[in-house]
N, C-alpha and C. Protein backbone atom coordinates (compact mmCIF):
# COMPACT_ATOMS: atom_id res chain seq x y z
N UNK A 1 0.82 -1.18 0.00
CA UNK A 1 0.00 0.00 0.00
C UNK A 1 0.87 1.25 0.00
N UNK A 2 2.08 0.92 0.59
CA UNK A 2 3.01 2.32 0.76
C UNK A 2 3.27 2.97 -0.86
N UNK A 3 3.72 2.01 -1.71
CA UNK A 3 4.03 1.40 -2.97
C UNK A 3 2.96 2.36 -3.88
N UNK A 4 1.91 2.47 -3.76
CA UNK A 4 1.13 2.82 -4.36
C UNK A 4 0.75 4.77 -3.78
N UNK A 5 1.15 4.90 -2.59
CA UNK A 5 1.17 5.93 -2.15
C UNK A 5 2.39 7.12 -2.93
N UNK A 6 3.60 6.23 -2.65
CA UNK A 6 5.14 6.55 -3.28
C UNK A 6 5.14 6.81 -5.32
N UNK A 7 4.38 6.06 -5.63
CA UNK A 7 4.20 6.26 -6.76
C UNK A 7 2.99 7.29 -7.47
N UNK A 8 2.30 7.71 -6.81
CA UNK A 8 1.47 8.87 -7.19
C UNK A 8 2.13 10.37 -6.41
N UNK A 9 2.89 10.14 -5.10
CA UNK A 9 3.76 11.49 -4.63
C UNK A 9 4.41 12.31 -5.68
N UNK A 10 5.07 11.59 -6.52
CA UNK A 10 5.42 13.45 -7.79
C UNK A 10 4.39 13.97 -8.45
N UNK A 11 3.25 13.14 -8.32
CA UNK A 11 1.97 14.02 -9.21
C UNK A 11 1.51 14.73 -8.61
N UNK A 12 1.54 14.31 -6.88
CA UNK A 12 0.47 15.27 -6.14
C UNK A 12 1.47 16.15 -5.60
N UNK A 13 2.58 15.84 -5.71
CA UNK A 13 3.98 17.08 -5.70
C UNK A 13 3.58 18.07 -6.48
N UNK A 14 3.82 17.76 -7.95
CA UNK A 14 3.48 18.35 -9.06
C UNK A 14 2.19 19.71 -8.80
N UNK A 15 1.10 19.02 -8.50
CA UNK A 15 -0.32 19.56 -8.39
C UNK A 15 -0.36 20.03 -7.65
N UNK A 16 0.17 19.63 -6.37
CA UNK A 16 0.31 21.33 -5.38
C UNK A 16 1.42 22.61 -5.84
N UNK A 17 2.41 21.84 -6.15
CA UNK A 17 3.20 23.06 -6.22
C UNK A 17 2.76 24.13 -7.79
N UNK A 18 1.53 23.91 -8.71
CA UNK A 18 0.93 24.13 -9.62
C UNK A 18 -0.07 24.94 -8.79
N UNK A 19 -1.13 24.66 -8.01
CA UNK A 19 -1.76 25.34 -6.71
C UNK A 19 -0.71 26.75 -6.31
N UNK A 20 -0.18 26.48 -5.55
CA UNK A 20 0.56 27.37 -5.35
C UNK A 20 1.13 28.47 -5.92
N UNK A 21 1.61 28.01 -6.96
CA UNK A 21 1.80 28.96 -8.10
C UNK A 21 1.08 29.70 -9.03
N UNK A 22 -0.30 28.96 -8.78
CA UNK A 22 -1.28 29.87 -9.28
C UNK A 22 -1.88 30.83 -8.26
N UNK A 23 -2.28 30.67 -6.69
CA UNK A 23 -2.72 31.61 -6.39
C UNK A 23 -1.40 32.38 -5.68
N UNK A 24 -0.18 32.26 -5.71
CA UNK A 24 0.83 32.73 -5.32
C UNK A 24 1.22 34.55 -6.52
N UNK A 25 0.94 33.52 -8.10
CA UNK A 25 1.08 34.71 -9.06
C UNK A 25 -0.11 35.70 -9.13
N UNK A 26 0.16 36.70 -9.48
CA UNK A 26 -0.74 37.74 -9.73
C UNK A 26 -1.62 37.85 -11.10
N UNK A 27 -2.93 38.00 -11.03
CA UNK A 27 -2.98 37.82 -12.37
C UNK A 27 -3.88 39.19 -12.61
N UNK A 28 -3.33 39.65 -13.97
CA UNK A 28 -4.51 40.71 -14.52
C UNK A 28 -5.27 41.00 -14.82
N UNK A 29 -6.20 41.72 -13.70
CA UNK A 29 -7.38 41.52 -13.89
C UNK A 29 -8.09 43.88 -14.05
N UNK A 30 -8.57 43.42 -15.35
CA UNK A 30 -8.71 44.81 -15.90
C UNK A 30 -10.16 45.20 -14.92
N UNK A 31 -10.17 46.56 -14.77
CA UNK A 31 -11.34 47.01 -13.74
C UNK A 31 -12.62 47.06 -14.80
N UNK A 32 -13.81 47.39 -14.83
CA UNK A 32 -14.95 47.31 -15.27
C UNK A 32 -14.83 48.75 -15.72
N UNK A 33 -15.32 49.15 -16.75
CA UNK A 33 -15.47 50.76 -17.27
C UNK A 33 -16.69 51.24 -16.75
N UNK A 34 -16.79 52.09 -15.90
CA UNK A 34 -18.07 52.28 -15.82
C UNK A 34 -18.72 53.20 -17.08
N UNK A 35 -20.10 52.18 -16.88
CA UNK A 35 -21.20 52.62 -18.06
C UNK A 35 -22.22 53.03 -18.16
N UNK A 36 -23.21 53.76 -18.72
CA UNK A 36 -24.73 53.89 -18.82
C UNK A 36 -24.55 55.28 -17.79
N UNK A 37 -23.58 55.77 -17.40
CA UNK A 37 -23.91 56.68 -16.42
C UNK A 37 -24.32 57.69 -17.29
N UNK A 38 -25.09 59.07 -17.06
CA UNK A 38 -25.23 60.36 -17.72
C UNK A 38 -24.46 61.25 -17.07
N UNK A 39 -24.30 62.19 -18.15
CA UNK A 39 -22.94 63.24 -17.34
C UNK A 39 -23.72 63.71 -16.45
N UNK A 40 -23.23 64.41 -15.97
CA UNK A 40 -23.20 65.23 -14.30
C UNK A 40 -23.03 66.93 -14.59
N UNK A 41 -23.96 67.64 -14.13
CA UNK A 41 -23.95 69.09 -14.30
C UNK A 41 -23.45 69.29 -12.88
N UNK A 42 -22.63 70.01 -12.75
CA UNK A 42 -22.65 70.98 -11.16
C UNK A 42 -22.78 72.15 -10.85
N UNK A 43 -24.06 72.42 -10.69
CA UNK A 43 -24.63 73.66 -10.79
C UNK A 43 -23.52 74.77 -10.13
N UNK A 44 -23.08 74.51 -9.11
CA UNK A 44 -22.15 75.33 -8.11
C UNK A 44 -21.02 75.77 -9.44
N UNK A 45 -20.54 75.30 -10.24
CA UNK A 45 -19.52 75.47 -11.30
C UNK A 45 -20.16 76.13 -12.34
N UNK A 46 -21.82 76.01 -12.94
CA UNK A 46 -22.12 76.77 -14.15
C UNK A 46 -22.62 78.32 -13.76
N UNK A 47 -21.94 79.31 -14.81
CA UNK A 47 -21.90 80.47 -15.02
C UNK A 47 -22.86 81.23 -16.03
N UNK A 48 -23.75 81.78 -15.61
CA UNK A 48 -24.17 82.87 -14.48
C UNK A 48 -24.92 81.82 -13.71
N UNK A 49 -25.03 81.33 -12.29
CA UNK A 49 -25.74 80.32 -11.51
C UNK A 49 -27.30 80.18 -11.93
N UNK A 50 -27.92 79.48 -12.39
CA UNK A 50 -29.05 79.36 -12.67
C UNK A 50 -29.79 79.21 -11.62
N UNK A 51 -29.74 79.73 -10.49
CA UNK A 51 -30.62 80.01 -9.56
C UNK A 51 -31.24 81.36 -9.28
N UNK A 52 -30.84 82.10 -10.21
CA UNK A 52 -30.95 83.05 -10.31
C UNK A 52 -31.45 83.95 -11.27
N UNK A 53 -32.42 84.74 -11.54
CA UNK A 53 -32.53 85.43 -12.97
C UNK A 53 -31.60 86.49 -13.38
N UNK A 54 -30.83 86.02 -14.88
CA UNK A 54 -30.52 86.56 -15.53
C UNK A 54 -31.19 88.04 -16.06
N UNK A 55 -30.61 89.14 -15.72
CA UNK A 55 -31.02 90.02 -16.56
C UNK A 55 -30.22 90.88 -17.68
N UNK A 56 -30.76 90.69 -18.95
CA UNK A 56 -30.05 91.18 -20.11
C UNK A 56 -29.98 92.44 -20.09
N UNK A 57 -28.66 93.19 -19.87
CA UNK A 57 -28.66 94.46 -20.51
C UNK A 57 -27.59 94.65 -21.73
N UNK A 58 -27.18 95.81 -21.45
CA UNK A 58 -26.32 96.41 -22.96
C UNK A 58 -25.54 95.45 -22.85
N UNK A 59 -25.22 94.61 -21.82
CA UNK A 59 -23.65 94.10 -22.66
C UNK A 59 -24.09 92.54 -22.54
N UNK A 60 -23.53 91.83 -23.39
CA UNK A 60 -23.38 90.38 -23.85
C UNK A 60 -23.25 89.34 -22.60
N UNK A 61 -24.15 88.44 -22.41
CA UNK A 61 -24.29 87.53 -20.79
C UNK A 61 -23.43 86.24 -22.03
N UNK A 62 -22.42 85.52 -20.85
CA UNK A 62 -22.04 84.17 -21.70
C UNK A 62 -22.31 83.33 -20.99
N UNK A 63 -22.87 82.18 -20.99
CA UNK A 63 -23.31 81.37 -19.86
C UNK A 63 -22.39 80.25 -20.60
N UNK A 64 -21.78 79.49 -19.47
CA UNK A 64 -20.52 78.53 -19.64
C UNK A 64 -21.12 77.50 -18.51
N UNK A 65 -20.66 76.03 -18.92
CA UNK A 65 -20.73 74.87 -18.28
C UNK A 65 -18.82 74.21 -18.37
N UNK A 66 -18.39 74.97 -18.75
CA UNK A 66 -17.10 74.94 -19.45
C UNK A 66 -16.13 73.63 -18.17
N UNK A 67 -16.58 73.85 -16.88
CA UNK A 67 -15.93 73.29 -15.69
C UNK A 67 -16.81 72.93 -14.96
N UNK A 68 -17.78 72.85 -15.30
CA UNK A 68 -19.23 72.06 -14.19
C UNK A 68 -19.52 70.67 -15.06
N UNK A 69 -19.07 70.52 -16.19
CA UNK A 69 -19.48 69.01 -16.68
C UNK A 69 -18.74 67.25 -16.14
N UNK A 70 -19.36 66.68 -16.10
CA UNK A 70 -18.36 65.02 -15.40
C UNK A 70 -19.28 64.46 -16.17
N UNK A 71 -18.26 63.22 -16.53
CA UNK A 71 -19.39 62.46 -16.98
C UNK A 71 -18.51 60.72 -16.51
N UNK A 72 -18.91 59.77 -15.66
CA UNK A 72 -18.36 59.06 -15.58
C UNK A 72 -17.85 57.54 -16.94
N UNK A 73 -18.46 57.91 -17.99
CA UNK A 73 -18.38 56.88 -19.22
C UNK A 73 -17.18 57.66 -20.31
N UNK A 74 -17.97 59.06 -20.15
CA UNK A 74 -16.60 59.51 -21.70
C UNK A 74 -16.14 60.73 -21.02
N UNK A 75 -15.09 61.17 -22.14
CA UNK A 75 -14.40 62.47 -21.94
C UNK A 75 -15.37 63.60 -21.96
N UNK A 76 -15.65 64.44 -21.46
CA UNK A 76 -16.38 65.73 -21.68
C UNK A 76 -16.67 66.35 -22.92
N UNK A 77 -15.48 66.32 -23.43
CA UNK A 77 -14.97 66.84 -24.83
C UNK A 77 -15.78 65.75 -26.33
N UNK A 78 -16.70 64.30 -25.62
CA UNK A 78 -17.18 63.70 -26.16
C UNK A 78 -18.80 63.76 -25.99
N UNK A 79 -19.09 65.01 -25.63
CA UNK A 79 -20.48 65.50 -25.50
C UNK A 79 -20.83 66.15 -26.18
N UNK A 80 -22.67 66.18 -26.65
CA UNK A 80 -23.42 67.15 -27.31
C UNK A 80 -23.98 67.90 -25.95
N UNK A 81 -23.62 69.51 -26.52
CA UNK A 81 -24.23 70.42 -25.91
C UNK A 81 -24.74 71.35 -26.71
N UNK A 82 -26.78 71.03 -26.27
CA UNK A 82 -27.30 72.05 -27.14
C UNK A 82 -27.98 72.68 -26.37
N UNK A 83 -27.97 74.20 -27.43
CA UNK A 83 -28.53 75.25 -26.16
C UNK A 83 -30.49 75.50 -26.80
N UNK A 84 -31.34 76.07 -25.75
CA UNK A 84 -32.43 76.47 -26.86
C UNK A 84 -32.71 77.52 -26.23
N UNK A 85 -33.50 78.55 -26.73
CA UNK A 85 -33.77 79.79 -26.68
C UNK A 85 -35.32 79.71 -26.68
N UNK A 86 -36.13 80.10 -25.34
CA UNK A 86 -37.58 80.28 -25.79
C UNK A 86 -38.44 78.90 -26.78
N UNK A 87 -37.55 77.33 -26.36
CA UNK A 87 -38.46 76.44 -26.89
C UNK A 87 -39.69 75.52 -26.40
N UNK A 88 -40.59 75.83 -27.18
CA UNK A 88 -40.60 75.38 -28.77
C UNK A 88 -41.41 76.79 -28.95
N UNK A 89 -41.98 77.88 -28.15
CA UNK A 89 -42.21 78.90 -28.02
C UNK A 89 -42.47 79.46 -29.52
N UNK A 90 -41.28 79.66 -30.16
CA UNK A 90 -41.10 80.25 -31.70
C UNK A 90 -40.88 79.30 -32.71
N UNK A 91 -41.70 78.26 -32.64
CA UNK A 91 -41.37 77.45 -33.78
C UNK A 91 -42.80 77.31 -34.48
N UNK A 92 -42.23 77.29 -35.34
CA UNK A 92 -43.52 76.95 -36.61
C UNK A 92 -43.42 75.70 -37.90
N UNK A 93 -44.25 75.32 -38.34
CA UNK A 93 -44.37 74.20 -38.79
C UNK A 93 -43.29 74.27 -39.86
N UNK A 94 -42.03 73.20 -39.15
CA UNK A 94 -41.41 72.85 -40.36
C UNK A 94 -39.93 73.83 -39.98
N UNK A 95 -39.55 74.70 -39.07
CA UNK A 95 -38.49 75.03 -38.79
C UNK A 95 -38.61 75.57 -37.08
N UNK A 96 -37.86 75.67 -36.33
CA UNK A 96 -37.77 76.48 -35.35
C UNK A 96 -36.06 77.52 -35.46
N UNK A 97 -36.29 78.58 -34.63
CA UNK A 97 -35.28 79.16 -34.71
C UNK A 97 -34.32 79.43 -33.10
N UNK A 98 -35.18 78.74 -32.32
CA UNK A 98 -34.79 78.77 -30.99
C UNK A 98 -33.55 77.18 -30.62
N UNK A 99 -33.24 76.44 -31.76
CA UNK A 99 -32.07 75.36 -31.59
C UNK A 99 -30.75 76.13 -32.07
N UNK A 100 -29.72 75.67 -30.85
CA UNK A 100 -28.69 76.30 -31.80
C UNK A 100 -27.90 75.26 -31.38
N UNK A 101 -27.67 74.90 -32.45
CA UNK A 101 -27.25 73.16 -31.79
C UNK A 101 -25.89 73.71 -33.20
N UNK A 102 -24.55 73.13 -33.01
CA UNK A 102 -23.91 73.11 -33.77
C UNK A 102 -22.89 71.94 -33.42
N UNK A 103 -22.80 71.56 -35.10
CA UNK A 103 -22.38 69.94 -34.81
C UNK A 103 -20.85 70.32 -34.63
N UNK A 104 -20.48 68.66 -34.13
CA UNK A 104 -18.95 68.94 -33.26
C UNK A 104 -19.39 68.53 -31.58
N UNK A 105 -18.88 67.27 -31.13
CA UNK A 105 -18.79 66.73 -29.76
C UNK A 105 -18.09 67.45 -29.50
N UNK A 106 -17.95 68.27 -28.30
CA UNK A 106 -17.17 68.89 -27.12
C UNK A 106 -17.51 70.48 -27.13
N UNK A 107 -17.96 71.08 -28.69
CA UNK A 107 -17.80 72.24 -28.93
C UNK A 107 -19.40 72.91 -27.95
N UNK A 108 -18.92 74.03 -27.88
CA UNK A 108 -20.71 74.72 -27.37
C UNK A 108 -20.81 74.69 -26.19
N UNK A 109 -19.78 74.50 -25.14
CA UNK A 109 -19.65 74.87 -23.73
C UNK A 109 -19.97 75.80 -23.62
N UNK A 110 -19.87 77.03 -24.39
CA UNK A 110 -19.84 78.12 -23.84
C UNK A 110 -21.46 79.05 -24.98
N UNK A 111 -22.58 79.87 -24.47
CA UNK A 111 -22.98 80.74 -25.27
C UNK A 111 -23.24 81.85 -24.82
N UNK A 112 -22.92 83.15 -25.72
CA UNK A 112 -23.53 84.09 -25.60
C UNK A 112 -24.64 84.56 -26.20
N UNK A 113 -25.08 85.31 -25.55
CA UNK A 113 -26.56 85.99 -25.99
C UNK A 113 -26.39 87.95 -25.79
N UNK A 114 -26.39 88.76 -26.68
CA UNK A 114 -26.07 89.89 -27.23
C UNK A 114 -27.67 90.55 -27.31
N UNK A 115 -27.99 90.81 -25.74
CA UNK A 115 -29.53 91.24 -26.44
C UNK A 115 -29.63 92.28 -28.32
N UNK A 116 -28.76 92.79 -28.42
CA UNK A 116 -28.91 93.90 -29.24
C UNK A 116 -27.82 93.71 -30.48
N UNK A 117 -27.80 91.86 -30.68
CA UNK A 117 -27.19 91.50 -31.10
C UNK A 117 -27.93 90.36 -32.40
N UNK A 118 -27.44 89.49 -33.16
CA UNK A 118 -27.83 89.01 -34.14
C UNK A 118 -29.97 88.72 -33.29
N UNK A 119 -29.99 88.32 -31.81
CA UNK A 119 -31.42 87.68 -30.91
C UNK A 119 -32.13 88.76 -31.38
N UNK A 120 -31.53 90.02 -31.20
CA UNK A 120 -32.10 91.42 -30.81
C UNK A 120 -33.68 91.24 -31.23
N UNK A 121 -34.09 90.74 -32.50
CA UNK A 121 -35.43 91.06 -33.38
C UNK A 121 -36.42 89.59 -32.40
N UNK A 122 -35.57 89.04 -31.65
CA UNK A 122 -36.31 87.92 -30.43
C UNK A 122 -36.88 88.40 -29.26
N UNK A 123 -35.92 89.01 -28.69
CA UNK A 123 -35.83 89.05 -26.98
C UNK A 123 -36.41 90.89 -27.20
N UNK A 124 -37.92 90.69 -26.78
CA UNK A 124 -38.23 92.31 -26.94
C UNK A 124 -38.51 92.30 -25.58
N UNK A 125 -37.84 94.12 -25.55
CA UNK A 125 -37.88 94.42 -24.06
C UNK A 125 -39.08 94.19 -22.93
N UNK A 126 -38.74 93.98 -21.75
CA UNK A 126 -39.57 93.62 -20.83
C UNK A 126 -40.13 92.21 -21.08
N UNK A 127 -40.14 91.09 -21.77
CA UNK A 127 -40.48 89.89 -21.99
C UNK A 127 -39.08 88.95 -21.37
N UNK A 128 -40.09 87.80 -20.74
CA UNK A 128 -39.17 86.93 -19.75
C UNK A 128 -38.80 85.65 -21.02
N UNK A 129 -37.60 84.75 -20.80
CA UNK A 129 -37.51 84.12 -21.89
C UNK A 129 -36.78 83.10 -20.83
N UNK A 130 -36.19 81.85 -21.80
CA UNK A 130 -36.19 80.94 -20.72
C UNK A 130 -34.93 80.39 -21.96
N UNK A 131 -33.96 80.22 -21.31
CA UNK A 131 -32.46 79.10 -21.94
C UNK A 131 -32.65 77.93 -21.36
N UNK A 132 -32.41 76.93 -21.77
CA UNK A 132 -32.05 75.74 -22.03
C UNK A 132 -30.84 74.88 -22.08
N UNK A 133 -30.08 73.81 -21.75
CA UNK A 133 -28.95 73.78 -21.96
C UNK A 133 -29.42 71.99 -22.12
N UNK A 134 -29.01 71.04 -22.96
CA UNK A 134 -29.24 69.27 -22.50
C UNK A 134 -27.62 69.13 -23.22
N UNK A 135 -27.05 68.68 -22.23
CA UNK A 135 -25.80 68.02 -22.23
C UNK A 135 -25.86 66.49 -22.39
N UNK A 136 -25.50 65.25 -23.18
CA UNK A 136 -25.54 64.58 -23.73
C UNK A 136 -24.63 63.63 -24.53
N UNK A 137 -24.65 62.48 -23.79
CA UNK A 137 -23.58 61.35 -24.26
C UNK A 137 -23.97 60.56 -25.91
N UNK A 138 -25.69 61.16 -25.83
CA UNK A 138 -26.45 60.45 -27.28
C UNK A 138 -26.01 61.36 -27.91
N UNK A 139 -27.55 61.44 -28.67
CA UNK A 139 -27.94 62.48 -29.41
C UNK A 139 -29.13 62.91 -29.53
N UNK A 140 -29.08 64.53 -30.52
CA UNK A 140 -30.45 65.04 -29.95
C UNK A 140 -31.18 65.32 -31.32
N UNK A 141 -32.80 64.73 -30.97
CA UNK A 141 -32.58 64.93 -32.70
C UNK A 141 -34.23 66.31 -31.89
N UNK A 142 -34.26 66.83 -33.01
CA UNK A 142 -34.99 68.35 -32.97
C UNK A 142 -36.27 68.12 -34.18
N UNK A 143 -37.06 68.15 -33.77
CA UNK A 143 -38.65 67.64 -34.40
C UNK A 143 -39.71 69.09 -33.95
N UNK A 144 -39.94 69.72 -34.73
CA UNK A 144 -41.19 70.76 -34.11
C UNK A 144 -42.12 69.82 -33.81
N UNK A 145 -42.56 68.83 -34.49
CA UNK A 145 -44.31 68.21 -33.93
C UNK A 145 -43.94 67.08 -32.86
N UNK A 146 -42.64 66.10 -32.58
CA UNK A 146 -42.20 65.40 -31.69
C UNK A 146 -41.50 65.89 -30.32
N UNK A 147 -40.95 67.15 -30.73
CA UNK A 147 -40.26 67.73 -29.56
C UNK A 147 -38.94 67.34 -29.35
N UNK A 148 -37.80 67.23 -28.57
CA UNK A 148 -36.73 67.34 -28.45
C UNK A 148 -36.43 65.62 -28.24
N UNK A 149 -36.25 64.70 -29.08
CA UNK A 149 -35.87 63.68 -28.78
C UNK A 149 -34.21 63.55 -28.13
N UNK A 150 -33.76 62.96 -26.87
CA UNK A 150 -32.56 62.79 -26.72
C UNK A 150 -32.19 61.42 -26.14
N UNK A 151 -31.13 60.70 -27.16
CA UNK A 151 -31.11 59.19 -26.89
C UNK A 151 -29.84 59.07 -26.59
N UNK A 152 -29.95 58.27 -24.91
CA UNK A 152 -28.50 58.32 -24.48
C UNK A 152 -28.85 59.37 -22.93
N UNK A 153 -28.16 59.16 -22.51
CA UNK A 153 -27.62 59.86 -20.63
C UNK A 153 -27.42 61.50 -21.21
N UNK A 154 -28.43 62.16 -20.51
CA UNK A 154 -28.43 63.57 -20.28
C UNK A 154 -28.30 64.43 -19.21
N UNK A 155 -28.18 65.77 -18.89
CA UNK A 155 -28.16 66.77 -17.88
C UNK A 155 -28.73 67.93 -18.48
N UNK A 156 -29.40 68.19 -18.05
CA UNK A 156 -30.22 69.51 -18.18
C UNK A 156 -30.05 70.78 -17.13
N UNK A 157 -30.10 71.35 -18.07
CA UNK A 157 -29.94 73.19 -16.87
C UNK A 157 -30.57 74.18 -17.64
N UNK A 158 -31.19 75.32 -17.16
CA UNK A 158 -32.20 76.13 -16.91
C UNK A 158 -31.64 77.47 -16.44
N UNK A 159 -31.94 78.50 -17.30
CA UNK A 159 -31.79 79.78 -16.88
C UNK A 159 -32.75 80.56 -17.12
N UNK A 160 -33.50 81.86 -16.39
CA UNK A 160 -34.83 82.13 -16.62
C UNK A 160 -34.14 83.55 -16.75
N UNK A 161 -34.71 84.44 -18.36
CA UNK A 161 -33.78 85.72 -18.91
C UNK A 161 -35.20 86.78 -18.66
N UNK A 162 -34.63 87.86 -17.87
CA UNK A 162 -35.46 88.99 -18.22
C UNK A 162 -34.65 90.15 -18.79
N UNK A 163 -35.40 90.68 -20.05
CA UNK A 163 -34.77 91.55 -20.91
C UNK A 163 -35.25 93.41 -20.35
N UNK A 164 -34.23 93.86 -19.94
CA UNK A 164 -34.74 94.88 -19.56
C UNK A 164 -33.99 96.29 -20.28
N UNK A 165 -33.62 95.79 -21.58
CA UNK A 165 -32.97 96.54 -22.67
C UNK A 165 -34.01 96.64 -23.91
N UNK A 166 -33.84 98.43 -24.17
CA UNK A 166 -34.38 98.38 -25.40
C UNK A 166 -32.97 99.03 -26.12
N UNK A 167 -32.81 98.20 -27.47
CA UNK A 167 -31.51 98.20 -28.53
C UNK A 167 -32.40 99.28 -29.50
N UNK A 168 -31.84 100.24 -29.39
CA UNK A 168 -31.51 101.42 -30.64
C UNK A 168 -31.28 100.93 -31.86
């Protein structure tokens, strides 16, 4: 019986010291990407604070998300950011003029609004108007009779404009 013990000992030599060496080595193990998340606005970071009403005068307001965006799946710089002006408010069958969506992922952090500027014949004095911002890992598709389809993880922000300029 020893005989039979002695003659299987280099295999089970073998097979432990194989044990061993496997949980002894390290092995690489890649982390999980996180996914499906939607970016992240931080209000405390976007400029002029949307807690607040904006009021337009003579000079040009730029409202920036430029350092308030996270997004835990992509780079920042791999986002749609579209702004809207007063929507769907001014739209009519078959165009609106309140999207200002311009293609290019990352671009459009930043907009200004010039009451007395290209808007001027929009934003008439004493009328309250309302910005828009949907930040976006999809995309956004723009429908007057469907409304703002956006497919994919979004953030939304809100600024409420009172115009208290009349442009010469």
């Amino acid at each position: 019986m020893l005989g039979k013990i002695e003659g299987r000992l280099p295999c089970l030599a073998i097979f432990l010291l194989v044990m061993v060496w496997a949980c002894a080595w390290p092995v690489n193990i890649e982390e999980r990407k996180a996914s499906s998340f939607p970016p992240v606005l931080d209000r405390g970071l976007v400029e002029p604070p949307p807690d607040q009403v904006v009021v337009l005068t003579s000079q040009p307001v730029t409202f920036s998300v430029e350092n308030a965006v996270s997004d835990a799946d992509d780079d920042v710089d791999l986002l749609q950011y579209v702004w809207f002006l007063d929507w769907p408010q001014n739209c009519q069958p078959g165009w609106c003029y309140g999207a200002f969506y311009l293609p290019g992922r990352g671009a459009n952090k930043r907009f200004t609004i010039n009451p007395c500027g290209a808007l001027r014949k929009y934003l008439e004095n004493g009328d309250w108007h309302i910005l828009e911002l949907i930040v976006t890992d999809g995309e956004v598709e723009i429908d007057v009779e469907k409304g703002r389809v956006v497919t994919g993880g979004y953030a939304y922000m809100i600024w409420y404009l009172e115009n208290k300029l009349t442009c010469y």
